[in-house]
Protein backbone atom coordinates (compact mmCIF):
# COMPACT_ATOMS: atom_id res chain seq x y z
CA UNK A 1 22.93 41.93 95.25
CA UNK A 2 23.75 38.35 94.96
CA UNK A 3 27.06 37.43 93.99
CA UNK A 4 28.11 34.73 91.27
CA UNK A 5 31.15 33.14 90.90
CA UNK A 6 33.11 33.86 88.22
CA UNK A 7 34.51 30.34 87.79
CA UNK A 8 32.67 27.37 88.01
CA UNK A 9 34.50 24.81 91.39
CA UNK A 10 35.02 21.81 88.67
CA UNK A 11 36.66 24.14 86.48
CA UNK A 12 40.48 24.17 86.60
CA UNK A 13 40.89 27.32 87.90
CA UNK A 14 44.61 27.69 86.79
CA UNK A 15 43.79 27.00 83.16
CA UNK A 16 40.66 29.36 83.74
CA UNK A 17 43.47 31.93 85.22
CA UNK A 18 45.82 30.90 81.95
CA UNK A 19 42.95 31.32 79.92
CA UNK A 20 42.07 34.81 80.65
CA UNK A 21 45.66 36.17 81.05
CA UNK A 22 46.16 35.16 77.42
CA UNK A 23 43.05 36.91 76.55
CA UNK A 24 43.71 39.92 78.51
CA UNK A 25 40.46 39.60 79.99
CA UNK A 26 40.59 41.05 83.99
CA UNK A 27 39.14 38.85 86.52
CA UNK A 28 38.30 40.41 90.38
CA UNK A 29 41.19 39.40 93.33
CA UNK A 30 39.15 36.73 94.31
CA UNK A 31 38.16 34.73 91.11
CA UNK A 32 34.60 35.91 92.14
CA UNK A 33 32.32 38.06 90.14
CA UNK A 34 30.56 40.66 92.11
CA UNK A 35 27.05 39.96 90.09
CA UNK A 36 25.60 37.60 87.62
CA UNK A 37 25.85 40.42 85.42
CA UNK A 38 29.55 40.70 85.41
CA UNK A 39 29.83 36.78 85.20
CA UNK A 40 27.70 37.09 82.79
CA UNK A 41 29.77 39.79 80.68
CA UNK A 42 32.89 37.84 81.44
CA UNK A 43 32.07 34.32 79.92
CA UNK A 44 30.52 36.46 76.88
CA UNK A 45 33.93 38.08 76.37
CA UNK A 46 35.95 34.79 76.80
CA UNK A 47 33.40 33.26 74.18
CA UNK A 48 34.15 36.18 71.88
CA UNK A 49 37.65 35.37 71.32
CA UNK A 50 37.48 31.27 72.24
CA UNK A 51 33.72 30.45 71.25
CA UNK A 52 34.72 26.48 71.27
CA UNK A 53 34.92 26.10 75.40
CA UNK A 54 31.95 24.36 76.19
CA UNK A 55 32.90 24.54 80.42
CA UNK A 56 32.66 28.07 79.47
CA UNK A 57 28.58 27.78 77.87
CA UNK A 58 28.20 25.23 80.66
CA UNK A 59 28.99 28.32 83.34
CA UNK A 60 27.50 30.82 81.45
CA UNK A 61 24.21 28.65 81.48
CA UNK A 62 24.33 28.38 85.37
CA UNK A 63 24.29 32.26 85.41
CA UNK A 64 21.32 32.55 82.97
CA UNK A 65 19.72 30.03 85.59
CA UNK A 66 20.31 32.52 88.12
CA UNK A 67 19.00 35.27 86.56
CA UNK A 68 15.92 33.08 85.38
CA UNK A 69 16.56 33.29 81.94
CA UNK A 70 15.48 29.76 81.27
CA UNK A 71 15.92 30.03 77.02
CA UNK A 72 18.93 31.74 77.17
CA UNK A 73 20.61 29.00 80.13
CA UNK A 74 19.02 26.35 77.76
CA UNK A 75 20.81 27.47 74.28
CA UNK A 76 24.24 28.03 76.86
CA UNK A 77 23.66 24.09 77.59
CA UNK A 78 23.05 22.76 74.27
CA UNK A 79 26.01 24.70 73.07
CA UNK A 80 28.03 22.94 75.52
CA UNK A 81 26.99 19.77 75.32
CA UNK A 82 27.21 20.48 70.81
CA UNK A 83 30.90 21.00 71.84
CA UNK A 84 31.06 18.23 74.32
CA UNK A 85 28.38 15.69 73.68
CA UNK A 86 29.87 13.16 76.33
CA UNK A 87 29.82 15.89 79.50
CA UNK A 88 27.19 13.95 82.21
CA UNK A 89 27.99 17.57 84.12
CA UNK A 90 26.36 19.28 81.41
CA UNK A 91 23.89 17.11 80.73
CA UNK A 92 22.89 16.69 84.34
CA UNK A 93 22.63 20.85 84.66
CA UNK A 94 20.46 21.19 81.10
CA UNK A 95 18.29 17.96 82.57
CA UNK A 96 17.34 20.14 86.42
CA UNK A 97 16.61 23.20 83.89
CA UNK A 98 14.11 20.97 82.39
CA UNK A 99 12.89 18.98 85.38
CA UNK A 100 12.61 22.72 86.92
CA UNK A 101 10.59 24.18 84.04
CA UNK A 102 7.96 21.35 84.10
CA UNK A 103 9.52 19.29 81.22
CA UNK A 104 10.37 15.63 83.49
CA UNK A 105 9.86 13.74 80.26
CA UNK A 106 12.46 15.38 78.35
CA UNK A 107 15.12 15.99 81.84
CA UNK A 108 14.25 12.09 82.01
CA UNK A 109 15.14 11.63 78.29
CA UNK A 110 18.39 13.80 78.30
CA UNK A 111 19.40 11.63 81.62
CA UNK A 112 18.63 8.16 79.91
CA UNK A 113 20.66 9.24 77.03
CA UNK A 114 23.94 10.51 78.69
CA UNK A 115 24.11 7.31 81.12
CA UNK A 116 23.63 4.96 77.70
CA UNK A 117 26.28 7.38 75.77
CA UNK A 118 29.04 7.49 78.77
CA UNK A 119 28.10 3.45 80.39
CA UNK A 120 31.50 3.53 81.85
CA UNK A 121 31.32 7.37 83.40
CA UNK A 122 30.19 6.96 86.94
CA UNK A 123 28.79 10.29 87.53
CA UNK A 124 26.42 9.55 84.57
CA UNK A 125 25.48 6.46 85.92
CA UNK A 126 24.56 8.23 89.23
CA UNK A 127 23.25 11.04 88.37
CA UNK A 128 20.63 8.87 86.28
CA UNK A 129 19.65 7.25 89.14
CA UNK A 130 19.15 10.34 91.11
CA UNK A 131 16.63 11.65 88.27
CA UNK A 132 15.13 8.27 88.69
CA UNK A 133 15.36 8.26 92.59
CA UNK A 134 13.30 11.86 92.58
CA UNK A 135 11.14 10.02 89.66
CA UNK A 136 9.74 7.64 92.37
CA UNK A 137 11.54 4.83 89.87
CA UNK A 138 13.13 3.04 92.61
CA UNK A 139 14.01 -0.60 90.66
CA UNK A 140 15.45 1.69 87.39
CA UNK A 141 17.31 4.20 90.24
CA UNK A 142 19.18 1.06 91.57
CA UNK A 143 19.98 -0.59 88.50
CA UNK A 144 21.62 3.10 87.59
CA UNK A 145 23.12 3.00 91.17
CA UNK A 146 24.62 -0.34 90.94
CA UNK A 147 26.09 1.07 86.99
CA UNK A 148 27.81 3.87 88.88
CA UNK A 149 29.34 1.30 91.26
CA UNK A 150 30.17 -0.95 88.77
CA UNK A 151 32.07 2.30 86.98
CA UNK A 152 33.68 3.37 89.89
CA UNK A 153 33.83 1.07 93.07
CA UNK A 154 35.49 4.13 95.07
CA UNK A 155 32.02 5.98 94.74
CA UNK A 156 30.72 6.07 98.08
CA UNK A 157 27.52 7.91 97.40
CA UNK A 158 26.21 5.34 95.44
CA UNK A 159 26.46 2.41 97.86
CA UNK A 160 24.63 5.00 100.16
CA UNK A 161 22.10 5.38 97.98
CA UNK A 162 21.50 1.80 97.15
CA UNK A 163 21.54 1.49 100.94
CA UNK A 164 18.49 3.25 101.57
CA UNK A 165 16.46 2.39 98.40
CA UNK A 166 17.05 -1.05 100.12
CA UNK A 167 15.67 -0.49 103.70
CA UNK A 168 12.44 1.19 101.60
CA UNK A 169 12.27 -2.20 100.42
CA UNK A 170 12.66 -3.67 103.74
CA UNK A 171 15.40 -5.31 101.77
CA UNK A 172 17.48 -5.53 105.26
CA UNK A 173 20.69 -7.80 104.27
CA UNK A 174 21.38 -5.67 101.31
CA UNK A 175 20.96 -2.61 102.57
CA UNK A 176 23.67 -3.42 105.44
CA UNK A 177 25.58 -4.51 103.01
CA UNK A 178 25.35 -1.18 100.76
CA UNK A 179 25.51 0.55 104.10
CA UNK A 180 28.49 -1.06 105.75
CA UNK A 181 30.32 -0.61 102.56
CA UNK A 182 29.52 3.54 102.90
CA UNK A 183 30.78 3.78 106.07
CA UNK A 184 33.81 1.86 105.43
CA UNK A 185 34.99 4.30 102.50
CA UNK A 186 33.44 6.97 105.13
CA UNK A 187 34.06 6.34 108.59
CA UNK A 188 33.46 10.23 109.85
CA UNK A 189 29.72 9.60 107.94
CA UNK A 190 28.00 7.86 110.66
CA UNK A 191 25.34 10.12 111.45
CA UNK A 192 24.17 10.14 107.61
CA UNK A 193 23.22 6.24 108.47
């Protein structure tokens, strides 16, 4: 059997602890589910009693992926991102189902949309340019690269990134640039350049 987790690892696992506790919902020892099904059951009974959690949908989705449920992990997304319209996590996870199920156009879409709606979230920003990276859209995947930076100058991944779309361009000053500033913020990274 393949175990799921019962908790998703960006979920705040002491609210998540809080949450059940005051729902008198059980969780196993380990915060772990022992199948999707159980992690399946236990997001349906948190949603029963607190239907307005959209980490919750957003977790639940991930197990319908799993299970290759595609509709049912695709309603679990929406409903999350109907609760939380501005959640790039969410939006990223409902934009692989798509990209996944042979829909690029509308993973691209949903991708173009959340990095427009959250311009100052630099996980949006990236993970746009990652959709556009895998798109073979390498001038639209740095502009969305150099958005995330802008957002967030601490995120390393992005000056990686923008590193190595710029040695494909045999753009060599900037990508040492891009590069020296990766290994500055990550010094025990070498052997990733």
């Amino acid at each position: 059997k393949q175990a799921a987790r019962a908790v998703d690892p960006d979920l705040d696992r002491e609210r998540f602890a809080r949450l059940l506790e005051r729902l008198k919902l059980r969780q196993p020892p380990s915060g772990t589910a022992f199948s999707l099904d159980e992690a399946e059951a236990a997001y349906r009974a948190i949603l029963e009693k607190t239907p307005d959690i959209p980490e919750v949908y957003q977790n639940l989705g991930s197990v319908y992926v799993l299970k290759k449920d595609f509709a049912s992990a695709e309603a679990a997304y929406l409903k999350g991102m109907e609760l939380r319209p501005d959640s790039a996590d969410i939006a990223t996870q409902l934009a692989r189902l798509y990209q996944d199920n042979g829909q690029p156009e509308k993973a691209m879409e949903l991708m173009t949309k959340s990095a427009g709606a959250n311009p100052a979230d630099a996980k949006a920003q990236f993970n746009q340019g990652i959709f556009l990276l895998n798109a073979q859209k390498n001038e639209e995947a740095i502009a969305a690269f150099e958005a995330a930076i802008k957002a967030d100058p601490a995120m390393t991944e992005a000056y990686y990134r923008l590193g190595a779309l710029m040695v494909g361009q045999a753009k060599i000053p900037e990508a040492i640039s891009h590069l020296e500033k990766y290994l500055s913020m990550n010094p025990t990274d070498a052997g990733n350049v």
